[in-house]
N, C-alpha and C. Protein backbone atom coordinates (compact mmCIF):
# COMPACT_ATOMS: atom_id res chain seq x y z
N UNK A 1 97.91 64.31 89.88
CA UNK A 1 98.20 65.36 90.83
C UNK A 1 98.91 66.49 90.10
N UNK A 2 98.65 67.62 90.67
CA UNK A 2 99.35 68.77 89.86
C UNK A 2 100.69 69.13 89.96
N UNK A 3 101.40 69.50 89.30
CA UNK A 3 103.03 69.82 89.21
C UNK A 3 102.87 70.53 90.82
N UNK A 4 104.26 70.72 91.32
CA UNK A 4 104.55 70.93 92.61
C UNK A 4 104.05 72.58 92.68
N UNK A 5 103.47 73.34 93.31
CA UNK A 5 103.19 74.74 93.37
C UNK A 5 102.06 75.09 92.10
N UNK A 6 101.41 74.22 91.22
CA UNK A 6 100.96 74.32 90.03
C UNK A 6 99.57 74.31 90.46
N UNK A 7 98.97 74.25 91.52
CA UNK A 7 97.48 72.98 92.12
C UNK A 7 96.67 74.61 91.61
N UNK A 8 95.44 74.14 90.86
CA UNK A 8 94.34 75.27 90.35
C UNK A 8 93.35 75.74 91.15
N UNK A 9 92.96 76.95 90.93
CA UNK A 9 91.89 77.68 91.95
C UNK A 9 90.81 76.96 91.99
N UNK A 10 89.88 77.23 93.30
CA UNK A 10 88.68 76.23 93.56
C UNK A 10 87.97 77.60 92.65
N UNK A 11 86.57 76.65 92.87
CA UNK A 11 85.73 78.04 92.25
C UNK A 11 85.43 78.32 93.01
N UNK A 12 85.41 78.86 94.33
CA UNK A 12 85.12 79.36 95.48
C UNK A 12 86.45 80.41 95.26
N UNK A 13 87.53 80.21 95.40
CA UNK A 13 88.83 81.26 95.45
C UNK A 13 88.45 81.80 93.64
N UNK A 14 88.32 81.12 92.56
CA UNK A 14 87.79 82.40 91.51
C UNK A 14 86.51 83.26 91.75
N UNK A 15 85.55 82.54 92.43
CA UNK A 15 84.56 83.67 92.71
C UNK A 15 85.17 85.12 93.27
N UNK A 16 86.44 84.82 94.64
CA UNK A 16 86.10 85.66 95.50
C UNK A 16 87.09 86.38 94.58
N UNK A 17 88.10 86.26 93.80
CA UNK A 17 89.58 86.66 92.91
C UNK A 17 88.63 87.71 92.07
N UNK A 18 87.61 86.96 91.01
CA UNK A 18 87.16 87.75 89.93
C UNK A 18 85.71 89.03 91.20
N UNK A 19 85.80 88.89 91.97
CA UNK A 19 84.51 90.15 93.24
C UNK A 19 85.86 91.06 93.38
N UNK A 20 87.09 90.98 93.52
CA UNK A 20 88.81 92.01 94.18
C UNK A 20 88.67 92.63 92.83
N UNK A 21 89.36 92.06 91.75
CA UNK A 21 90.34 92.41 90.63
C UNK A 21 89.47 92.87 89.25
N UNK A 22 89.90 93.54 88.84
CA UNK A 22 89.23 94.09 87.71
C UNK A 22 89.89 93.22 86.04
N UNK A 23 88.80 92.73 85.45
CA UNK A 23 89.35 91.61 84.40
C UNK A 23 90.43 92.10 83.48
N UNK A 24 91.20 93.14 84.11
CA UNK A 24 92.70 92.82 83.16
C UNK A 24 93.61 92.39 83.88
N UNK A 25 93.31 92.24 85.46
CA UNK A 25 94.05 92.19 86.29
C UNK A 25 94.45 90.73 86.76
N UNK A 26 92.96 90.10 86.41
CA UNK A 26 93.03 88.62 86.99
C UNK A 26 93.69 87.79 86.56
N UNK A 27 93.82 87.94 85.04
CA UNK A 27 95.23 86.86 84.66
C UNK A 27 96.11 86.52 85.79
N UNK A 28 96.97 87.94 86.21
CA UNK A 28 97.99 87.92 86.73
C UNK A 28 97.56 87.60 87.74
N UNK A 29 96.72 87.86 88.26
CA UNK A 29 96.49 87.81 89.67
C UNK A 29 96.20 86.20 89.68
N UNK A 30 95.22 85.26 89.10
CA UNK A 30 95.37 83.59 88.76
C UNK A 30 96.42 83.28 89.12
N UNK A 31 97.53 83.89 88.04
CA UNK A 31 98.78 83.36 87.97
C UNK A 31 99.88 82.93 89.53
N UNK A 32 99.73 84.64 89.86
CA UNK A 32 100.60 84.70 91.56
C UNK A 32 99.39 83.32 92.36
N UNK A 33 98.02 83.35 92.50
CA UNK A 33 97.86 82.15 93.70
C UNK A 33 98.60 80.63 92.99
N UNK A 34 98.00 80.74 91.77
CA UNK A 34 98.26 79.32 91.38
C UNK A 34 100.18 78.92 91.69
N UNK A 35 100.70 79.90 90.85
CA UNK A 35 102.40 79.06 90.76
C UNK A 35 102.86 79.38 92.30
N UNK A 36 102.20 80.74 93.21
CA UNK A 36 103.13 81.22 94.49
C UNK A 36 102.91 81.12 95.50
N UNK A 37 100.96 80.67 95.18
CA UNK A 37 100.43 80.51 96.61
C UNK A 37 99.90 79.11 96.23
N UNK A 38 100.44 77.94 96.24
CA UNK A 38 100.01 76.45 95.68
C UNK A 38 100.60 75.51 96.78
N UNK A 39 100.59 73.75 96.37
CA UNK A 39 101.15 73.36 97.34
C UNK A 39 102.53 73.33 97.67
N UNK A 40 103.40 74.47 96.91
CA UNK A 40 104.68 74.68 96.96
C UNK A 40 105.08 75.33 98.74
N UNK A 41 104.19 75.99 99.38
CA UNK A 41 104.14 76.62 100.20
C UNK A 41 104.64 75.55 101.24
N UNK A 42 105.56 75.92 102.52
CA UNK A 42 106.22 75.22 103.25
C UNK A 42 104.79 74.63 104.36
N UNK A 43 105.06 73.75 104.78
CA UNK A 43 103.78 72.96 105.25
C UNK A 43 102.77 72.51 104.56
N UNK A 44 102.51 73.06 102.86
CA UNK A 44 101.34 72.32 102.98
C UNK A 44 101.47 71.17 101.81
N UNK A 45 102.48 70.19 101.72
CA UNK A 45 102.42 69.10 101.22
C UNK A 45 101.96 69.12 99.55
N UNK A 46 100.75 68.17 100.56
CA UNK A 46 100.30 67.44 98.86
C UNK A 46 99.04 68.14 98.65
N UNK A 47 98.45 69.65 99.28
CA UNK A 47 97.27 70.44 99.59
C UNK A 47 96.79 70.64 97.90
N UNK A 48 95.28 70.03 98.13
CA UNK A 48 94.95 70.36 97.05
C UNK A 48 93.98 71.95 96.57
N UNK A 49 93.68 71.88 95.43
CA UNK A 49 92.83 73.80 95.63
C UNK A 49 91.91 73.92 96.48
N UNK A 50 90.96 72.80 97.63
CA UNK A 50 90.42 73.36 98.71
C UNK A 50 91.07 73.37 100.09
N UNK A 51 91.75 72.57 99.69
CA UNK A 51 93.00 72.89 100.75
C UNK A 51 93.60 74.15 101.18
N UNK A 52 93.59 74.83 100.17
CA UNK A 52 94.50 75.82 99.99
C UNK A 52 93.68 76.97 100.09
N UNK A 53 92.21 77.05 100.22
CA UNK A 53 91.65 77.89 99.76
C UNK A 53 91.74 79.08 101.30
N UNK A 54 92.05 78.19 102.53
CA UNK A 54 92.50 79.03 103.55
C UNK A 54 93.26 80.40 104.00
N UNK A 55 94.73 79.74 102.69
CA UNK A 55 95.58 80.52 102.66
C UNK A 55 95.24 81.55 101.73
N UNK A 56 94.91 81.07 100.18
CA UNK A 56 94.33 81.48 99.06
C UNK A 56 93.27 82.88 99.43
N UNK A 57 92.59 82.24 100.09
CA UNK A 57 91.24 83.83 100.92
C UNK A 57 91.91 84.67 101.44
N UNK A 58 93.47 84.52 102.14
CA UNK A 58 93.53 85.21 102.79
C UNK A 58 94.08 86.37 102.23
N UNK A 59 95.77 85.82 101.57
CA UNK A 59 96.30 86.74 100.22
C UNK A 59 94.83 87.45 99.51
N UNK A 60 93.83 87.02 99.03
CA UNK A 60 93.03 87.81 98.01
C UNK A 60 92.65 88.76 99.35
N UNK A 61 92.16 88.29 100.60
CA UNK A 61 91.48 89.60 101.65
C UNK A 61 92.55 90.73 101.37
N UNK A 62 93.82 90.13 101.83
CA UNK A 62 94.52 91.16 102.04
C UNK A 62 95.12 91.93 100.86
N UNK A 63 95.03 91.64 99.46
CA UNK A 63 95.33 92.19 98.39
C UNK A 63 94.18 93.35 98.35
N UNK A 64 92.99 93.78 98.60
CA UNK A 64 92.16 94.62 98.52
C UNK A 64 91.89 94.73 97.15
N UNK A 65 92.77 94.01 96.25
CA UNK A 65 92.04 93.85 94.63
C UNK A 65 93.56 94.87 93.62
N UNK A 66 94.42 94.83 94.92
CA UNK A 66 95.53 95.24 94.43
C UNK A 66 96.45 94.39 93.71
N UNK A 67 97.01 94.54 92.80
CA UNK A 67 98.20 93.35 92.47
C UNK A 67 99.29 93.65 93.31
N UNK A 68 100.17 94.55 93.09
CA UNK A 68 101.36 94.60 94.47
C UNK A 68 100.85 94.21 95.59
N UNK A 69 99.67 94.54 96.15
CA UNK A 69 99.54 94.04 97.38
C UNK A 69 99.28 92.53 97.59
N UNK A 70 98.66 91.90 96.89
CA UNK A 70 98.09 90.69 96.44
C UNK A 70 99.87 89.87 96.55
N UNK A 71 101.01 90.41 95.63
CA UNK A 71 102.08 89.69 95.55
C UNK A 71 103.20 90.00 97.02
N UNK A 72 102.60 91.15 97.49
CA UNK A 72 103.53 90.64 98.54
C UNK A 72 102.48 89.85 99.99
N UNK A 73 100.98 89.51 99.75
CA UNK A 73 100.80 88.49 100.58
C UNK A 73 101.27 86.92 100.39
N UNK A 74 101.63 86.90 98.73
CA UNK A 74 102.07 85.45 98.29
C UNK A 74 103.81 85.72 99.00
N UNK A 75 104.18 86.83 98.64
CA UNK A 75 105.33 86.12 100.02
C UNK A 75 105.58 85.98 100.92
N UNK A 76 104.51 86.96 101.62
CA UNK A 76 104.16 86.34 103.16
C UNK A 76 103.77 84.87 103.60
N UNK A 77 103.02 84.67 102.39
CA UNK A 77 102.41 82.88 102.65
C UNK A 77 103.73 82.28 102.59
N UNK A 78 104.53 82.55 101.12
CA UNK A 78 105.98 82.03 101.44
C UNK A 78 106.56 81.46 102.46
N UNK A 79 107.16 82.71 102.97
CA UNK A 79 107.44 83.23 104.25
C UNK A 79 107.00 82.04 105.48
N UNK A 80 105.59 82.48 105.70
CA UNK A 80 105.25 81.84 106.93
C UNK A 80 103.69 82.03 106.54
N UNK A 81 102.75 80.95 106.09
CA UNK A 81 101.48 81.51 106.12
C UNK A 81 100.93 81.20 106.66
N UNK A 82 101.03 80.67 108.69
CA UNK A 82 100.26 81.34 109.72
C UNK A 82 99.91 82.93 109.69
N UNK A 83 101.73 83.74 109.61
CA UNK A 83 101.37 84.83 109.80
C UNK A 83 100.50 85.41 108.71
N UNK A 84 100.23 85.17 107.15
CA UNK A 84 99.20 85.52 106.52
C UNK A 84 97.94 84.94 107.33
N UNK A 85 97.56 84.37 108.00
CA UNK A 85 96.66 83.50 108.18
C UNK A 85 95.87 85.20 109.45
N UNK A 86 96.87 84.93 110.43
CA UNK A 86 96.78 85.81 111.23
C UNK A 86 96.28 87.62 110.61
N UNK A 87 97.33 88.07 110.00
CA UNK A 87 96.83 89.03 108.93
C UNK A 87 95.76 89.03 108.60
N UNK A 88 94.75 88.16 108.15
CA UNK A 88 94.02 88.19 107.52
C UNK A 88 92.69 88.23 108.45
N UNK A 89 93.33 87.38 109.51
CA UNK A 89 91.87 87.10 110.62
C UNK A 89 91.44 85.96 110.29
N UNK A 90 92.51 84.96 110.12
CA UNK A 90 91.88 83.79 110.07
C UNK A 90 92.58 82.99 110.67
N UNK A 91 93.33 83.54 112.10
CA UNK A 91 94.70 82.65 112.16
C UNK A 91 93.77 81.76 113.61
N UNK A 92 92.78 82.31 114.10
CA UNK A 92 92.29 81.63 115.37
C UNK A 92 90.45 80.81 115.02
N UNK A 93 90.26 80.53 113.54
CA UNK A 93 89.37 79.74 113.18
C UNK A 93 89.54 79.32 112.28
N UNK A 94 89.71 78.02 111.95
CA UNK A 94 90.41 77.34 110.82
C UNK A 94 88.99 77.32 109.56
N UNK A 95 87.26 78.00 110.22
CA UNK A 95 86.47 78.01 109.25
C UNK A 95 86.46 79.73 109.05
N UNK A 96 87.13 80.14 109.67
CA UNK A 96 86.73 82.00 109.29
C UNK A 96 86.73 82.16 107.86
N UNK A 97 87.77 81.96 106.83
CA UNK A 97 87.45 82.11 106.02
C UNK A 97 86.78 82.11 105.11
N UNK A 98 85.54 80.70 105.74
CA UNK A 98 84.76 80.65 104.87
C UNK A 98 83.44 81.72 104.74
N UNK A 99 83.55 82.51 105.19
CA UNK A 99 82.50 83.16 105.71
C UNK A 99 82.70 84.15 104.95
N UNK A 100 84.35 85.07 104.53
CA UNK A 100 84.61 85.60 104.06
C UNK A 100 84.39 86.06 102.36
N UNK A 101 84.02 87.06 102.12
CA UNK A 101 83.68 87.42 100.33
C UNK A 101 83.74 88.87 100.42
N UNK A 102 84.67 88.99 99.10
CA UNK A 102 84.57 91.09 99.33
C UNK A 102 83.24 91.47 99.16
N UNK A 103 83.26 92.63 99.45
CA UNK A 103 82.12 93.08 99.67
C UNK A 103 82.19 95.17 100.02
């Protein structure tokens, strides 16, 4: 199992990460889901990277391919990530996100 907050992107959340961010950006941008948006997040346990990919879609929707914006949805997830959930439009279908890909 992965270190606590450490759990790695699905390839579904790098698809949609590397469609936002422009490749100097994605390092960092890897970095904030993996250590900030992981299973460190309050509620979600022992969530592994498809687990996570709920919350994970949502921070990248709402980053628009921004890094500041991108890091302050990882502290919204912090925070409370229903209300990212909600933000994002995914707070009233637990499959909305899957549907989701920038575009």
């Amino acid at each position: 199992m992965p270190a606590p907050g450490h759990c790695p992107l699905s390839f579904a959340t790098r698809r949609r990460l590397e469609a936002l961010f422009r490749a100097p950006d994605r390092e960092e941008a890897t970095q904030l889901l993996v250590e900030g948006c992981g299973n460190n997040l309050p509620l979600s346990g022992h969530s592994d990277e498809f687990q996570l990919e709920r919350v994970r879609f949502a921070a990248l929707k709402l980053s628009g391919g921004v890094l500041s914006r991108l890091r302050e949805a990882v502290r919204l997830a912090q925070t409370d990530a229903r209300d990212l959930l909600v933000a994002a439009g995914f707070g009233d279908d637990v499959r909305a996100h899957e549907d989701w890909f920038p575009g």
